[in-house]
Every structure is written in structure tokens, then in C-alpha cells.
PDB file of N, CA and C in Angstrom:
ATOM      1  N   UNK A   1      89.394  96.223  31.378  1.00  0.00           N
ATOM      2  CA  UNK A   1      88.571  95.037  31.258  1.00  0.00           C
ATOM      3  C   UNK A   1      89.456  93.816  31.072  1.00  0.00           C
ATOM      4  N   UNK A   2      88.629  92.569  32.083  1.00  0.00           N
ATOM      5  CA  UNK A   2      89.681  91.469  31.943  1.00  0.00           C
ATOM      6  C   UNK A   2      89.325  90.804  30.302  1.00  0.00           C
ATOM      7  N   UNK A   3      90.887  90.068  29.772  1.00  0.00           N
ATOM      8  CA  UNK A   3      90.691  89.691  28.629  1.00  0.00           C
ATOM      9  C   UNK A   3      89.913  87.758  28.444  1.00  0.00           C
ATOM     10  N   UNK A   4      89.530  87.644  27.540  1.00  0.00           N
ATOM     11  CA  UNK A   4      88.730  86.295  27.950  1.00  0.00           C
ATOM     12  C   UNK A   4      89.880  85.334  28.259  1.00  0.00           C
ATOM     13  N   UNK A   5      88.858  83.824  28.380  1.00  0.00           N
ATOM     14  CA  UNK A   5      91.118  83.348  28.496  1.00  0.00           C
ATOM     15  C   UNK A   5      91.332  82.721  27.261  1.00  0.00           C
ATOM     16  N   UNK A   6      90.584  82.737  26.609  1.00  0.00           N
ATOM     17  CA  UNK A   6      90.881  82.103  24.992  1.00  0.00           C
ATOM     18  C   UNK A   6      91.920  82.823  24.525  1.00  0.00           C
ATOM     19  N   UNK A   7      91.935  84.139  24.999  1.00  0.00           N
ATOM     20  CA  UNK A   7      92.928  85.336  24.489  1.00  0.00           C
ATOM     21  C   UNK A   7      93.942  85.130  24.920  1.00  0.00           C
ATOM     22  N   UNK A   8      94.434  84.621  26.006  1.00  0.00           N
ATOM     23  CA  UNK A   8      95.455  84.900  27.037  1.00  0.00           C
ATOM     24  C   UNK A   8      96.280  83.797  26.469  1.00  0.00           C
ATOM     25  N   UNK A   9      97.728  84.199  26.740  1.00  0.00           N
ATOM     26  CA  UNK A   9      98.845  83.481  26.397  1.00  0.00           C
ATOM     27  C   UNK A   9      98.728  82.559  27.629  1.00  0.00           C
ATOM     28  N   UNK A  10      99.987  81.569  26.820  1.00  0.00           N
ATOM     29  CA  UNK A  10     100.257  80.097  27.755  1.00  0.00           C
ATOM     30  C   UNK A  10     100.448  80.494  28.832  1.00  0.00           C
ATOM     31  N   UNK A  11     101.495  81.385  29.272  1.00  0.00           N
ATOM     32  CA  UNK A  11     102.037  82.088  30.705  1.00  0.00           C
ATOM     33  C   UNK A  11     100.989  82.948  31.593  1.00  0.00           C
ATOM     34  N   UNK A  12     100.679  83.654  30.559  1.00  0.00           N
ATOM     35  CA  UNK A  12      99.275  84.325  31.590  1.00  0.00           C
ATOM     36  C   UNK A  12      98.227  83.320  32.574  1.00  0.00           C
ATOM     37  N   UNK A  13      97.891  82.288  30.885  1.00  0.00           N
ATOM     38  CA  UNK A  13      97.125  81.106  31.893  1.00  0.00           C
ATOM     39  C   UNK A  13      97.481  80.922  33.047  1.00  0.00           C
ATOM     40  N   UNK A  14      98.440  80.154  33.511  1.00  0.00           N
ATOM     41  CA  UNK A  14      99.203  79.183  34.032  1.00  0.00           C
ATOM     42  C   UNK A  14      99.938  81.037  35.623  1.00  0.00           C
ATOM     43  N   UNK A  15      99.589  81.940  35.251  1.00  0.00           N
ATOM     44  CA  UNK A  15      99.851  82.360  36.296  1.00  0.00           C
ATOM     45  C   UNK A  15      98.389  83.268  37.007  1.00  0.00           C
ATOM     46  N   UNK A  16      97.446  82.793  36.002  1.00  0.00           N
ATOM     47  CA  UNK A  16      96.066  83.090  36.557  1.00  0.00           C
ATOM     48  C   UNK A  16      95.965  81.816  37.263  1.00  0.00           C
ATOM     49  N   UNK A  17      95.932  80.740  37.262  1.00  0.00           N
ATOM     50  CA  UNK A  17      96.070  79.506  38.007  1.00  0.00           C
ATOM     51  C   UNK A  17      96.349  79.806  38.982  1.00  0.00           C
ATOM     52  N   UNK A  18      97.862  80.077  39.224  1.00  0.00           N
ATOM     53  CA  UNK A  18      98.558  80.300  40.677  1.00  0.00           C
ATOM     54  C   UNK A  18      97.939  81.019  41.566  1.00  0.00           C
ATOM     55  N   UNK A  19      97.400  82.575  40.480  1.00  0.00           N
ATOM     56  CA  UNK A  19      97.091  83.549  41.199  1.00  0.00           C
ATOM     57  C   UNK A  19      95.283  82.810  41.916  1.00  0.00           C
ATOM     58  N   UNK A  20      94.551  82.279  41.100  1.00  0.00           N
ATOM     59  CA  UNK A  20      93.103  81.575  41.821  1.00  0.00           C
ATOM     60  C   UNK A  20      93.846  81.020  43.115  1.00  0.00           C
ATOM     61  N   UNK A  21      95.006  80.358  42.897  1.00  0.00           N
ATOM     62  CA  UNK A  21      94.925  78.924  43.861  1.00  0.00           C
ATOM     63  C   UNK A  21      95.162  79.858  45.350  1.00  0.00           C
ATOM     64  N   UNK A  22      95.758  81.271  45.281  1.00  0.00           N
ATOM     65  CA  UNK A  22      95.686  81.920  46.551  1.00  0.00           C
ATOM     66  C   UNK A  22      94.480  82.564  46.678  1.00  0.00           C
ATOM     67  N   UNK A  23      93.630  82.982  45.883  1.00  0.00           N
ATOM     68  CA  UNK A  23      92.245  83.717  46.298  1.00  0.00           C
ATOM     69  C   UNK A  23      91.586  82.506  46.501  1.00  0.00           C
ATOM     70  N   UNK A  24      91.875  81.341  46.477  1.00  0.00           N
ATOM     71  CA  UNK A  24      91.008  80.499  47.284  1.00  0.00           C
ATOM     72  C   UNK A  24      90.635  80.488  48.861  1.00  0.00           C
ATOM     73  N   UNK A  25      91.756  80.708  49.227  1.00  0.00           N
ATOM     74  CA  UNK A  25      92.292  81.006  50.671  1.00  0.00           C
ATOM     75  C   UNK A  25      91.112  82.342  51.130  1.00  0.00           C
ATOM     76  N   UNK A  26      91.435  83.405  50.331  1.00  0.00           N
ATOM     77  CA  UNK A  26      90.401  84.708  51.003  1.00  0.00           C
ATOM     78  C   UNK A  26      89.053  84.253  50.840  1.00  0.00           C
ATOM     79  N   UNK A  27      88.997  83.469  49.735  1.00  0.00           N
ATOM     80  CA  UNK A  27      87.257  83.036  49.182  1.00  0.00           C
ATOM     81  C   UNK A  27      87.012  82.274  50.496  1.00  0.00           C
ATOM     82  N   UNK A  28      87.432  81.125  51.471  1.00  0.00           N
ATOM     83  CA  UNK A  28      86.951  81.014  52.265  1.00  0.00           C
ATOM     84  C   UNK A  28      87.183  81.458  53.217  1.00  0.00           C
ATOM     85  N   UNK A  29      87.745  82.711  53.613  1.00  0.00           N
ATOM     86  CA  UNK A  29      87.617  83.460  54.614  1.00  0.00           C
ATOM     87  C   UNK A  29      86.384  83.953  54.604  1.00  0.00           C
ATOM     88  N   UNK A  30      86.205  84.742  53.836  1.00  0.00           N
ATOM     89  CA  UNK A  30      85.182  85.199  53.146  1.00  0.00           C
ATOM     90  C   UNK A  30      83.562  84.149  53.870  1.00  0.00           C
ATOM     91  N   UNK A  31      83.806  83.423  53.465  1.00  0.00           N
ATOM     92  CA  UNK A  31      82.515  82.400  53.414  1.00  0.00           C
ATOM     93  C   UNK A  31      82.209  81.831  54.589  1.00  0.00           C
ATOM     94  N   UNK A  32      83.355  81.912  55.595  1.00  0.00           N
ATOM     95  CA  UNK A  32      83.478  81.538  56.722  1.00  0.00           C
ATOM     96  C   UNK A  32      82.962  82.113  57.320  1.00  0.00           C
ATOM     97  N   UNK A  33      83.101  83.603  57.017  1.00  0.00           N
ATOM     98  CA  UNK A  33      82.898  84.917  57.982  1.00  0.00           C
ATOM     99  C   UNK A  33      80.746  84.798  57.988  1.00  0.00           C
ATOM    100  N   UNK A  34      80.509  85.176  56.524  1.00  0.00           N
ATOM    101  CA  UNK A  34      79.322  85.119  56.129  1.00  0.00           C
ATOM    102  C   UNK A  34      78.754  83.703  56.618  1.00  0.00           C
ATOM    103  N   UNK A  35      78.970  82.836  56.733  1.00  0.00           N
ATOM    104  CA  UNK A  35      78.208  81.415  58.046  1.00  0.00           C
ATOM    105  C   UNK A  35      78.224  81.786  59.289  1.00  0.00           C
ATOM    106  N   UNK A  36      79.289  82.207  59.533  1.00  0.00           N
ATOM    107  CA  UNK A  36      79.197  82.956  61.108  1.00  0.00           C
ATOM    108  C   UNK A  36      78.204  83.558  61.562  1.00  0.00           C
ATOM    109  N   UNK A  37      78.131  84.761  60.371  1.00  0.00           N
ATOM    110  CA  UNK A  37      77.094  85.911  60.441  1.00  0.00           C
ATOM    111  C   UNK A  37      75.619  85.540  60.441  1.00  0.00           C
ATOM    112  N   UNK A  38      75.265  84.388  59.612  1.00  0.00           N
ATOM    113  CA  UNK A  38      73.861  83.599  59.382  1.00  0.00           C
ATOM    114  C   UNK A  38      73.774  82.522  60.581  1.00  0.00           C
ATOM    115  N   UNK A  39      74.959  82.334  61.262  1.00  0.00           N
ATOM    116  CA  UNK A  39      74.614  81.213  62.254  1.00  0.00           C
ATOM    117  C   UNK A  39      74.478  82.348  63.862  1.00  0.00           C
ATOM    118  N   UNK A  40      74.834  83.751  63.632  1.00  0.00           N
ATOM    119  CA  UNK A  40      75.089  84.191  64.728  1.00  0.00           C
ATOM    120  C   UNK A  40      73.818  84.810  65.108  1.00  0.00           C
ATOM    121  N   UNK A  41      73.281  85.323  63.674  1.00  0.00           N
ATOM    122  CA  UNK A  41      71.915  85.875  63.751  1.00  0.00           C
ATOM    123  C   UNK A  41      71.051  84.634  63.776  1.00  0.00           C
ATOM    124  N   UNK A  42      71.215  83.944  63.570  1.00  0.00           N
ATOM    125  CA  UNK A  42      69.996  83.050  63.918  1.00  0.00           C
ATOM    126  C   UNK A  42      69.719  82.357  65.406  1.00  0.00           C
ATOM    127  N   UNK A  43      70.758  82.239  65.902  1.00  0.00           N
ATOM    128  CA  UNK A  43      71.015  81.780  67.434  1.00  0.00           C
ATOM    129  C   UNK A  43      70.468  83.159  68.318  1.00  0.00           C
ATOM    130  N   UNK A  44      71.165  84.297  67.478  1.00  0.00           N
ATOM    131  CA  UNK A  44      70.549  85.774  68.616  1.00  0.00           C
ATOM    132  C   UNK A  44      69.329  86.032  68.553  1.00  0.00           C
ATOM    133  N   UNK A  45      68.865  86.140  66.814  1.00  0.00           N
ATOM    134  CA  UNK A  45      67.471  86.324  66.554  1.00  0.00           C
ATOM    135  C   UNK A  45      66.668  85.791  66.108  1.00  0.00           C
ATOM    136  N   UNK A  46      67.037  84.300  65.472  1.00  0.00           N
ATOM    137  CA  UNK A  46      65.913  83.636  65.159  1.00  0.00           C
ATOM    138  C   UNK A  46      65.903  84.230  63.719  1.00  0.00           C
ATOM    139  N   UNK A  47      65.579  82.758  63.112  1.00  0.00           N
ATOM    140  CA  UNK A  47      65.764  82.990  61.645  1.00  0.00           C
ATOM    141  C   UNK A  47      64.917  84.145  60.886  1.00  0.00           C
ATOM    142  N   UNK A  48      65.554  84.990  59.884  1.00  0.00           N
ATOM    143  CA  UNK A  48      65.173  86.235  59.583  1.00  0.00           C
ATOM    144  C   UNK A  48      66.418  86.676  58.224  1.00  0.00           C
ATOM    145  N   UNK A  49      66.031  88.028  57.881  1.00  0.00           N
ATOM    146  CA  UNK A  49      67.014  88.432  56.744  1.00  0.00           C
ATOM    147  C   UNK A  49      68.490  87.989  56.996  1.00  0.00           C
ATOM    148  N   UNK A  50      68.665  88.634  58.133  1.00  0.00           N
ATOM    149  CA  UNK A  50      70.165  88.342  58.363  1.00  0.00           C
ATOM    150  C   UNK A  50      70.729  87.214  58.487  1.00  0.00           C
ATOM    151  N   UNK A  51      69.749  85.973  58.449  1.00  0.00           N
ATOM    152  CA  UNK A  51      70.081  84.335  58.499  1.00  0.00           C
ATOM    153  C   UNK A  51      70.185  83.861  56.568  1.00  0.00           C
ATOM    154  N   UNK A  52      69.410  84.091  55.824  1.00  0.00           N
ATOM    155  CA  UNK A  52      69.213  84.233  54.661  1.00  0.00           C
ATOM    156  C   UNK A  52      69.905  84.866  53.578  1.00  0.00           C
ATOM    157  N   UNK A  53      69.884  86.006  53.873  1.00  0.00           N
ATOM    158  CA  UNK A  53      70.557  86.756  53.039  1.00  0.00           C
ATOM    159  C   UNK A  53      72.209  86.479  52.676  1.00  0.00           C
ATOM    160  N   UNK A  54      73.223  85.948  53.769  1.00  0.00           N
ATOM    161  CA  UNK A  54      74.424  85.459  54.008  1.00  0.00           C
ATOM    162  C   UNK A  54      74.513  84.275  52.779  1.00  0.00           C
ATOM    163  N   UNK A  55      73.371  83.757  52.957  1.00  0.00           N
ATOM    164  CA  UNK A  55      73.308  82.429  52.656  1.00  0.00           C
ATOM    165  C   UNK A  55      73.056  82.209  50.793  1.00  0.00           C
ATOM    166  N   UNK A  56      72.126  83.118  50.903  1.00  0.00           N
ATOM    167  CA  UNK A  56      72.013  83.787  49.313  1.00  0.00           C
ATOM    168  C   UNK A  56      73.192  83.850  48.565  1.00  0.00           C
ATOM    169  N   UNK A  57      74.012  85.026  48.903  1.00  0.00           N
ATOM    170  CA  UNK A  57      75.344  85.050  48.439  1.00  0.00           C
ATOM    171  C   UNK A  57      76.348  84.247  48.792  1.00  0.00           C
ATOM    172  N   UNK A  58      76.740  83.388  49.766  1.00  0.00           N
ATOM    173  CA  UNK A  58      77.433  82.329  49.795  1.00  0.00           C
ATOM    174  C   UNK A  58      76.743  81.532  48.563  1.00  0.00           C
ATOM    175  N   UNK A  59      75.630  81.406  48.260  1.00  0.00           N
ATOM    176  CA  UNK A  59      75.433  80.360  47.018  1.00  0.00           C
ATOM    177  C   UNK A  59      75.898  81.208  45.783  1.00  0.00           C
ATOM    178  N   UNK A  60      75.286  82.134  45.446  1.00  0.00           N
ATOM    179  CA  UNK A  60      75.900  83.037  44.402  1.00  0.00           C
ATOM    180  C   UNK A  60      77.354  83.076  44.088  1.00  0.00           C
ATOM    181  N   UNK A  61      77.985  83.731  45.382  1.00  0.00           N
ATOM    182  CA  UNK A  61      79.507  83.417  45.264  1.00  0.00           C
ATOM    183  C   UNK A  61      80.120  81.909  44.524  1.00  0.00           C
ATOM    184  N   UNK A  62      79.614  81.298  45.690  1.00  0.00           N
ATOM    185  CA  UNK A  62      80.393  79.933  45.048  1.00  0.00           C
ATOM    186  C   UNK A  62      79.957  79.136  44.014  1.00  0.00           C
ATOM    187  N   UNK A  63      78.751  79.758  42.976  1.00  0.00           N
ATOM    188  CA  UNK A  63      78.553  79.216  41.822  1.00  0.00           C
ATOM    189  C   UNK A  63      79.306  80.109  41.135  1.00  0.00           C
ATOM    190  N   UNK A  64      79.827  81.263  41.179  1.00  0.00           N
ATOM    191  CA  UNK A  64      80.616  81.869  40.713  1.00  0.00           C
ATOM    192  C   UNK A  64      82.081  81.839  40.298  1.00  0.00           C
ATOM    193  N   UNK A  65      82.417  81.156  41.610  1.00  0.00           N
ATOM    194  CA  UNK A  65      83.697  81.095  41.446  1.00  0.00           C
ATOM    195  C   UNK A  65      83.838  79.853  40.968  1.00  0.00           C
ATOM    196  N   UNK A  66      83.522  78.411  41.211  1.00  0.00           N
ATOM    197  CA  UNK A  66      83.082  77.081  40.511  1.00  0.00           C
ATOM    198  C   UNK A  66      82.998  77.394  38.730  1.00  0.00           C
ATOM    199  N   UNK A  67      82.274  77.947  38.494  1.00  0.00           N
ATOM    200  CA  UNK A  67      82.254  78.525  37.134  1.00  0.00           C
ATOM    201  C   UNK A  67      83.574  78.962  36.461  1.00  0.00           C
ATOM    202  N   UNK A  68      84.043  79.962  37.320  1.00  0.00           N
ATOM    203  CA  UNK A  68      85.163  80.498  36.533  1.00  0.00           C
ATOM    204  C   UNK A  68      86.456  79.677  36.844  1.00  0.00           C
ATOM    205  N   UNK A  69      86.314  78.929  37.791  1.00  0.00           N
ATOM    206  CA  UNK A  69      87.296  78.050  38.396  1.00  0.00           C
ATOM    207  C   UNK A  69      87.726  76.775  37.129  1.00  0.00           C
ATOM    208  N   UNK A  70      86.224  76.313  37.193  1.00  0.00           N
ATOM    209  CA  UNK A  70      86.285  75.064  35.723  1.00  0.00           C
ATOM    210  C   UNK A  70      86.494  75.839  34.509  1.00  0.00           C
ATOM    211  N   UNK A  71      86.028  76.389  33.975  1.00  0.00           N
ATOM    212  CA  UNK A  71      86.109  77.573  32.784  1.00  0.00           C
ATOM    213  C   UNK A  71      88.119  77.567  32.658  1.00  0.00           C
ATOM    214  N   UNK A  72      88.790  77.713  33.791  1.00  0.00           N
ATOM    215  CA  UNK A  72      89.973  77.979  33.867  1.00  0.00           C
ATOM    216  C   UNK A  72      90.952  77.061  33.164  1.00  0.00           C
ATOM    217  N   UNK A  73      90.377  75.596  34.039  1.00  0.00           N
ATOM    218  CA  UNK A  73      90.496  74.237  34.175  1.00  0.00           C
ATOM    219  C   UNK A  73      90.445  73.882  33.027  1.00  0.00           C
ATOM    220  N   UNK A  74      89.173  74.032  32.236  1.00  0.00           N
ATOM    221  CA  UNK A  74      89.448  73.435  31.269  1.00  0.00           C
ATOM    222  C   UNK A  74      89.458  74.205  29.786  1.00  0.00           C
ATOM    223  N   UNK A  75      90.001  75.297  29.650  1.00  0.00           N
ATOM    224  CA  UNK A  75      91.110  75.845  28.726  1.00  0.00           C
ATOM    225  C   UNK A  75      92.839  75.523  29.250  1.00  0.00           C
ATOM    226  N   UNK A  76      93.207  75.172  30.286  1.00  0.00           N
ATOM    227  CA  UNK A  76      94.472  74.533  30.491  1.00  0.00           C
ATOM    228  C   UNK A  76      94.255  73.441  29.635  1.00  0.00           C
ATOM    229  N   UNK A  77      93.571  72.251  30.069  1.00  0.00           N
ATOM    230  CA  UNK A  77      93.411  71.347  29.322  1.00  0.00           C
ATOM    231  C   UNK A  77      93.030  71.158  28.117  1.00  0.00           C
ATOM    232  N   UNK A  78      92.428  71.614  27.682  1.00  0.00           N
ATOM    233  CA  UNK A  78      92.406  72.340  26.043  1.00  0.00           C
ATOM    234  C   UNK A  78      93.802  72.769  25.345  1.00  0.00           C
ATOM    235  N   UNK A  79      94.585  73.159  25.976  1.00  0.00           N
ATOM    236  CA  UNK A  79      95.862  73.828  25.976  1.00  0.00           C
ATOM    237  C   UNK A  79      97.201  72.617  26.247  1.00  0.00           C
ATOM    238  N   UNK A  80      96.684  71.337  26.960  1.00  0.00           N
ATOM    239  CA  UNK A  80      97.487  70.813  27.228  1.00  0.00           C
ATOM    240  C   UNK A  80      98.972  71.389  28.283  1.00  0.00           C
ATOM    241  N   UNK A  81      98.631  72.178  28.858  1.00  0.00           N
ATOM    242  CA  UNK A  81      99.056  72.978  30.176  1.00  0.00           C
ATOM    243  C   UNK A  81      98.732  72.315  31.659  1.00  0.00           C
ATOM    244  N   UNK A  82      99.273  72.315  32.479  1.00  0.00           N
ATOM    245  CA  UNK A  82      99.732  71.450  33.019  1.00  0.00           C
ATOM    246  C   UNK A  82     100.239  72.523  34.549  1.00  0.00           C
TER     247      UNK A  82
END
């Protein structure tokens, strides 16, 4: 189980940082792929689950990661980390 980040040392922080700033990169692969998929089904079939559902979790996702993203953000700054 991950530890909260209140827990986490200065260094851990600061290399959970680094490590987000590259899963940003897959996160919009990711998201890219899933618009595709809602724009592909909707052009083939006309809006339906498979237009929706993409779209669902693209919102889910990215309130997700926004969340834990600021959450991150601002225990650095709390921390005066940099």
C-alpha cells in the first residue's frame, strides 16, 4: 500500500514529482486513444454506449489525476520544495 504523502520524506516527494511528470505523457496517450474510440464509434455508429462510456472515464480519469496531481503540488509547497 502506497504511503500518504504527509508521510513521505523530502526526496521521495520530489521524486514522485518527476516520476507524475512522465505518467503524464502515458495519461494522454491513454486519453487520446479513448477520444478516438468515442469519436470512431460515433462516426461508424452513431451515438451509443461506445460514444459515452469513453467519455465517462476520460472524466473520471482526469478528475483523478487533477486531484492527486494538486494534492502533490501542494504538500511540495507546504514543504517549501521546489
Amino acid at each position: 500500500m502506497e504511503k500518504e504523502l504527509t508521510e513521505l520524506t523530502d526526496q521521495e516527494l520530489l521524486e514522485k514529482r518527476k516520476k507524475n511528470k512522465s505518467n503524464d505523457i502515458i495519461n494522454a496517450v491513454i486519453l487520446g486513444v479513448l477520444i478516438g474510440i468515442a469519436i470512431y464509434s460515433t462516426i461508424k455508429y452513431g451515438p451509443g454506449l461506445f460514444t459515452f462510456l469513453p467519455v465517462l472515464f476520460i472524466l473520471y480519469a482526469v478528475n483523478k489525476w487533477n486531484k492527486s496531481k494538486k494534492a502533490l503540488e501542494e504538500e511540495l509547497n507546504s514543504r517549501n520544495l521546489k
